[in-house]
Structures are given as structure tokens and as C-alpha cells.
Protein backbone atom coordinates (compact mmCIF):
# COMPACT_ATOMS: atom_id res chain seq x y z
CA UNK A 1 25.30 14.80 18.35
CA UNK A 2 21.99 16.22 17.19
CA UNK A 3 21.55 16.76 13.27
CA UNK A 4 18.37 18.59 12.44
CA UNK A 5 18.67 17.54 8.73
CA UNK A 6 18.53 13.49 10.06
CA UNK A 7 16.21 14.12 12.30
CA UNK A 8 13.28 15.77 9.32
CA UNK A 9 14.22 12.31 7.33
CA UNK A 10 13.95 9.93 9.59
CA UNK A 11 10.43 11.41 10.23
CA UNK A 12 9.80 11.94 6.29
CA UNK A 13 11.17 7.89 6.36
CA UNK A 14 8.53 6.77 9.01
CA UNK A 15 5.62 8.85 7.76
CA UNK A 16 6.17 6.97 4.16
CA UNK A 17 6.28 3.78 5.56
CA UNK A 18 3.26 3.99 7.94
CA UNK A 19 1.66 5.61 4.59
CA UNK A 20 2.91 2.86 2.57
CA UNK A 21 1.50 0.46 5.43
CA UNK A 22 -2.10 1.72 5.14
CA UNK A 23 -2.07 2.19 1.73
CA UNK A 24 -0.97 -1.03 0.72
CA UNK A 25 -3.41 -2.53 3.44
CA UNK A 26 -6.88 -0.47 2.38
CA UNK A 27 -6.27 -1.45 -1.12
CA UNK A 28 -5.54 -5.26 -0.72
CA UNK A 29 -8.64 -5.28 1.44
CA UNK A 30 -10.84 -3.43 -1.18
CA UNK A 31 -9.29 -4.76 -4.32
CA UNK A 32 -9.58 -8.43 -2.71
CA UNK A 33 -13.02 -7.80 -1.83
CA UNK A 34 -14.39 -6.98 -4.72
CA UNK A 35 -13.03 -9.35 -7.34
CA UNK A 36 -13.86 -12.45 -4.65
CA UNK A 37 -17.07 -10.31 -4.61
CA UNK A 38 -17.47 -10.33 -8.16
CA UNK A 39 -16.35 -14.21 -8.95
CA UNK A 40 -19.19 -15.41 -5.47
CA UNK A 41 -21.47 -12.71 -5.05
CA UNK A 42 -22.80 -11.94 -1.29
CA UNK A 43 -22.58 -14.83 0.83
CA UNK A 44 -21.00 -16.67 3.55
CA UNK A 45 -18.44 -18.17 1.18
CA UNK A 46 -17.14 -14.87 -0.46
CA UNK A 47 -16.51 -14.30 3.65
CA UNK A 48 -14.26 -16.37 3.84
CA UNK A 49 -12.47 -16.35 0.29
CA UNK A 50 -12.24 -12.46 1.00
CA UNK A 51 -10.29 -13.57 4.35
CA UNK A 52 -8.08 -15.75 2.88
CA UNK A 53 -7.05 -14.23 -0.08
CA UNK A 54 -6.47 -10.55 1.80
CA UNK A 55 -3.92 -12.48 4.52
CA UNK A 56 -2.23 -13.53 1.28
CA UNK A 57 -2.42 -10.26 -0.72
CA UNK A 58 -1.74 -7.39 1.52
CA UNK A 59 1.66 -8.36 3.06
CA UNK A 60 2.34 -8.58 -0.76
CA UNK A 61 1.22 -5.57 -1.65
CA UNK A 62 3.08 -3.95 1.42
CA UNK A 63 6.19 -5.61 0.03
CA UNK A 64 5.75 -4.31 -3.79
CA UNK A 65 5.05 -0.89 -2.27
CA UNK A 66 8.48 -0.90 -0.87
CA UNK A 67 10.35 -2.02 -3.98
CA UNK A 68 8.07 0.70 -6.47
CA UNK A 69 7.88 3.94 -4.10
CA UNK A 70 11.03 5.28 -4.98
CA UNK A 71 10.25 4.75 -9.19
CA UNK A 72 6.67 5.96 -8.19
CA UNK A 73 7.67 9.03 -6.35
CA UNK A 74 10.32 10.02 -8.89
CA UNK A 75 7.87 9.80 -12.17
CA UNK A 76 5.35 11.55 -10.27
CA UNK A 77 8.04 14.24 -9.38
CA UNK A 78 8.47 14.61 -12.92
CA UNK A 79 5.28 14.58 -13.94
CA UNK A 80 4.23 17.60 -11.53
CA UNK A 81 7.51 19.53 -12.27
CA UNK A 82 6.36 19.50 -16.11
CA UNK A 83 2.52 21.01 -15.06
């Protein structure tokens, strides 16, 4: 049986966690970059640190994403409700 109510979640559900995906995946990449950046400067090595340390950081990331949306999303809730 076809619920229209279900259907709009699992949608909302999917759209968070593809946003959560990319999210979590632009920022390891540009947080991991820069601070490897920042410790090497621009060379081969910081290539290669940069690799390593994003393969470790952004299925990390994804994972805290996950566990924080819902406390996220609530405070901000609040926070625009009070505006």
C-alpha cells in the first residue's frame, strides 16, 4: 500500500545522506589538504601525505556526520525559530 507521507521521508532520508556524503567528503579533502599543506608546503610529498591522510579522514568524517546531524539539525532549528 502506497503512503505519500513515507514516501516524502524516505526521499528527505536519502537527500540528507547523499548531502551528508558530499559534505563530509569536500571537507575532509579540503581540511586535509590544507593542514598537510601547511605542516610540507607544495611538493611531491604533501601529495602523497594529502592522499593518505584523506582515505583515513573522510570515511571518518562521513561517520561523525551521521552520529551529529540529528543534534546539529535540532540546535540549528532552534536557533532559526528564535530569529
Amino acid at each position: 500500500m502506497y503512503h505519500p507521507q513515507l514516501d516524502v521521508k524516505m526521499h528527505k532520508t536519502k537527500t540528507i545522506l547523499i548531502a551528508q556524503f558530499l559534505i563530509s567528503l569536500m571537507m575532509a579533502f579540503l581540511m586535509t589538504g590544507i593542514f598537510s599543506f601547511i605542516d610540507l608546503g607544495f611538493n611531491y610529498q604533501w601529495l602523497i601525505i594529502w592522499a593518505q591522510h584523506f582515505i583515513i579522514a573522510w570515511p571518518i568524517a562521513f561517520s561523525l556526520s551521521l552520529v551529529v546531524s540529528k543534534l546539529s539539525f535540532s540546535i540549528a532549528l532552534r536557533v532559526t525559530a528564535s530569529l
